[in-house]
Protein backbone atom coordinates (compact mmCIF):
# COMPACT_ATOMS: atom_id res chain seq x y z
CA UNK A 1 4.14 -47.34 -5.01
CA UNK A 2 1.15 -45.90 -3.38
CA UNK A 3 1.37 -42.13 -1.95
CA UNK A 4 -1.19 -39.93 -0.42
CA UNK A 5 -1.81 -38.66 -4.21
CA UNK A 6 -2.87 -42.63 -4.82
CA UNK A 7 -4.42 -44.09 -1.48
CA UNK A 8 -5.46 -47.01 -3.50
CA UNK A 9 -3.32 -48.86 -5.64
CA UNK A 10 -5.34 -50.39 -8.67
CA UNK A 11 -4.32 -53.14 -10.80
CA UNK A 12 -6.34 -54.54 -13.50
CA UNK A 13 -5.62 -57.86 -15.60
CA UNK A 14 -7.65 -59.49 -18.37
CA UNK A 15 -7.08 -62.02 -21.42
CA UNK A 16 -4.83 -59.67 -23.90
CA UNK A 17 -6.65 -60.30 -27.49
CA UNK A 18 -8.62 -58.93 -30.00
CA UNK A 19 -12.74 -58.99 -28.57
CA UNK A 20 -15.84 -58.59 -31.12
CA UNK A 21 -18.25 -56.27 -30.49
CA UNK A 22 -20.93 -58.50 -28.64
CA UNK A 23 -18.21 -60.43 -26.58
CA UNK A 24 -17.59 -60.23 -23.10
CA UNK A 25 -14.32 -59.38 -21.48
CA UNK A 26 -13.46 -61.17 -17.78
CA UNK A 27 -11.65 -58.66 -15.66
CA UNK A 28 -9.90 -59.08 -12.69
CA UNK A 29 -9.21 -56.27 -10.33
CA UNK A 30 -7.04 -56.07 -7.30
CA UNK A 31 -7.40 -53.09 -5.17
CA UNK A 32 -4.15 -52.08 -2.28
CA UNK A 33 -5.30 -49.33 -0.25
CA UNK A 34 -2.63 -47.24 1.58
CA UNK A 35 -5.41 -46.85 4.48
CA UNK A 36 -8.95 -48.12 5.43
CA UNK A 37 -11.16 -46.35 2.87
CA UNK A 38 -14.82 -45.99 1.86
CA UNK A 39 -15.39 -47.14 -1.48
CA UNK A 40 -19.10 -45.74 -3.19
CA UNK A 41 -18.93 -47.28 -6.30
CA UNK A 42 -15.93 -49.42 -8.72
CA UNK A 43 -16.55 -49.43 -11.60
CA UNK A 44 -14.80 -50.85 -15.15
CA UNK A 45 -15.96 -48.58 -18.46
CA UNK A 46 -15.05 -49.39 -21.95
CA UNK A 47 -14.10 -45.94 -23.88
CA UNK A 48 -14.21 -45.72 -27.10
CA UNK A 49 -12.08 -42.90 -29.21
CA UNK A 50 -12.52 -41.97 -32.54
CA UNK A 51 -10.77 -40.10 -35.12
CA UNK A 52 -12.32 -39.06 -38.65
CA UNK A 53 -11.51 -36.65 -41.40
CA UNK A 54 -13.68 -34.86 -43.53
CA UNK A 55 -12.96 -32.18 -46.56
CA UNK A 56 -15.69 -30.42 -47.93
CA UNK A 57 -15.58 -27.62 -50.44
CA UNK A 58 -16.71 -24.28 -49.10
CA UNK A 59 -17.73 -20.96 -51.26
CA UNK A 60 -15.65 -17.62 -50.41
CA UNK A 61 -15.64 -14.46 -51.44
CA UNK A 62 -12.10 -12.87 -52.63
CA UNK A 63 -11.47 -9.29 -53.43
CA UNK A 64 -10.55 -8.90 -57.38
CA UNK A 65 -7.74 -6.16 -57.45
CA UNK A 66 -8.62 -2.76 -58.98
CA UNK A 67 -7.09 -2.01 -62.45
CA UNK A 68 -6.13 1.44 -63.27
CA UNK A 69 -6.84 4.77 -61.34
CA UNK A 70 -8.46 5.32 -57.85
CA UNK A 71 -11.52 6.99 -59.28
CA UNK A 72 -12.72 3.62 -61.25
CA UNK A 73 -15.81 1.83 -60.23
CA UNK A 74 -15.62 -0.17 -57.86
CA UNK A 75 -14.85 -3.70 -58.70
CA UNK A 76 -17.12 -6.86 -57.47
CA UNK A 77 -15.97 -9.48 -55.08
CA UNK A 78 -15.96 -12.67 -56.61
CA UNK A 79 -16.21 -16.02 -55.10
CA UNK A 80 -14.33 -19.42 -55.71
CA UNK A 81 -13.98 -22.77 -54.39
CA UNK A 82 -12.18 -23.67 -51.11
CA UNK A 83 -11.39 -26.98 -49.51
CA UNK A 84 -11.41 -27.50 -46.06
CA UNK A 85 -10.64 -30.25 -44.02
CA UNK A 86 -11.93 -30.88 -40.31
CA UNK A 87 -10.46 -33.55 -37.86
CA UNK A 88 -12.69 -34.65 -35.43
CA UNK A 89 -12.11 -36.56 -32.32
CA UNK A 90 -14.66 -38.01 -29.94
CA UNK A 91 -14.51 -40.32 -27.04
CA UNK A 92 -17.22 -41.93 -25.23
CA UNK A 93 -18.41 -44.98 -23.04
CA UNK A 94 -19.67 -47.57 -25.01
CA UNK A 95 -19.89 -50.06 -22.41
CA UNK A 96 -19.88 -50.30 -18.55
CA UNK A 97 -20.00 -52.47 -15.28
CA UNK A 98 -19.78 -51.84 -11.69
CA UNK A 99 -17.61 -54.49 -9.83
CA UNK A 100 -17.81 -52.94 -6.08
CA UNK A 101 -21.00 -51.00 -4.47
CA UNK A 102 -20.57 -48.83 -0.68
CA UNK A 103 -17.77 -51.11 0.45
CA UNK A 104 -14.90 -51.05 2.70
CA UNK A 105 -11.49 -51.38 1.99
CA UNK A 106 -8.97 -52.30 4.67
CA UNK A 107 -5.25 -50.91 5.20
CA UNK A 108 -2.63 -53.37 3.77
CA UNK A 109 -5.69 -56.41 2.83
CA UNK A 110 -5.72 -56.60 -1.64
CA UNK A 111 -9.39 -56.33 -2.54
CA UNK A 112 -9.83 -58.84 -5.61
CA UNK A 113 -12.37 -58.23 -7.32
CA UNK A 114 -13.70 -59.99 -10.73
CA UNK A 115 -16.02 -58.80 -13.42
CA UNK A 116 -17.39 -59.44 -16.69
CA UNK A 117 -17.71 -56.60 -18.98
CA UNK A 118 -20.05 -57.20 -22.13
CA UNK A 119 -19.33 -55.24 -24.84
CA UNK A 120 -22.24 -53.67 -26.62
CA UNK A 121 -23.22 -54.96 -30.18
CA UNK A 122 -23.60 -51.73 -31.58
CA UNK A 123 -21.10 -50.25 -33.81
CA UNK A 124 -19.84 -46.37 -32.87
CA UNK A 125 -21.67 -44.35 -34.80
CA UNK A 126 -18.07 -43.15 -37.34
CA UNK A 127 -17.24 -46.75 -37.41
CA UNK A 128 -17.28 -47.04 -41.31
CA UNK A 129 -14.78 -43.60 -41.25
CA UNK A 130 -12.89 -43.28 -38.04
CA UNK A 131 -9.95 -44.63 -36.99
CA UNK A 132 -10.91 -45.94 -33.69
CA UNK A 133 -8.70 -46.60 -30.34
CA UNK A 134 -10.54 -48.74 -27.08
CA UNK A 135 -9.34 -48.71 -23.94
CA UNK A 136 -10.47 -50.46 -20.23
CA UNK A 137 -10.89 -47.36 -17.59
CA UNK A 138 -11.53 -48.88 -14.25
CA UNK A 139 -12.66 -45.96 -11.89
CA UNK A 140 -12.52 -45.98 -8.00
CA UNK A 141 -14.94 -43.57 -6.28
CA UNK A 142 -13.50 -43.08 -2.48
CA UNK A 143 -15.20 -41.21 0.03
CA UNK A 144 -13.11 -38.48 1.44
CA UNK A 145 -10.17 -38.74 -1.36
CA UNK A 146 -10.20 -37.82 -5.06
CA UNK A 147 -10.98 -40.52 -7.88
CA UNK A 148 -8.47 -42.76 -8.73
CA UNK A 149 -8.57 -44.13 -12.47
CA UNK A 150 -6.27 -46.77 -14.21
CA UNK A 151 -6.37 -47.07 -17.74
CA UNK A 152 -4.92 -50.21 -20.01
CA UNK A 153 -5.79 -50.30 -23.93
CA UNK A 154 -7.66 -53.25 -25.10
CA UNK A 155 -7.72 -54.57 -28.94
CA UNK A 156 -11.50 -54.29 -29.93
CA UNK A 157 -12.86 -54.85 -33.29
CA UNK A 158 -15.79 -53.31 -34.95
């Protein structure tokens, strides 16, 4: 359903299966506009997510607690071991193609459009420790209207 939040419907389809880094992906996308609208750029990006742990061990100081009366020295801080574990999350694009440059789309006309996404060779850079998630984000640039962006998850392995 479009609405005047989404002036563009945006539907994209592609072979659901596990792609090697190095492979390319053949995308197809079909574009409804509500209205006639300017289009500056459509464009398909492949973001990658990752998720990693690490524990360290870290040095603090604790307070020791004073033995007897008020008047005794003062008693040194003393410092012990503490672990501490960090999550980390980053997402990036790791590849990208444009499928439509300044064109026009026409009220009630489906825009297909097809493109071939290659996915990089290189590795992300927490590949060996990060649980990783991919997913296909194609974006719609319209003149005069806000982004639209449709997202579908796609199996990619490292």
């Amino acid at each position: 359903m479009l609405s005047r939040l989404f002036p563009v419907g945006v539907k994209i389809t592609f072979e659901d299966r596990p792609y090697k880094l190095g492979e390319t992906v053949n995308i197809s996308v079909e574009l409804d506009p509500r209205r006639d609208q300017e289009v500056r750029e459509g464009r398909i990006d492949l973001v990658c997510e990752e998720r990693w742990t690490e524990v360290h061990t870290v040095r603090v100081n604790v307070n020791r607690p004073r033995v007897g009366s008020a008047s005794a020295a003062p008693v040194p801080t003393i410092t012990v071991p503490k672990r501490v574990t960090e999550s980390h999350r980053e997402t990036y694009v790791h590849s990208s193609v444009v499928f439509l440059k300044d064109g026009r789309l026409q009220s009630g006309r489906v825009s297909r459009h097809n493109a071939t996404l290659l996915i990089l060779p290189k590795p992300p850079p927490h590949a060996d420790e990060a649980t990783l998630s991919w997913r296909l984000v194609t974006t719609v640039d319209l003149a005069g209207a806000r982004d639209i962006k449709a997202r579908r998850l796609v199996k990619v392995t490292a």
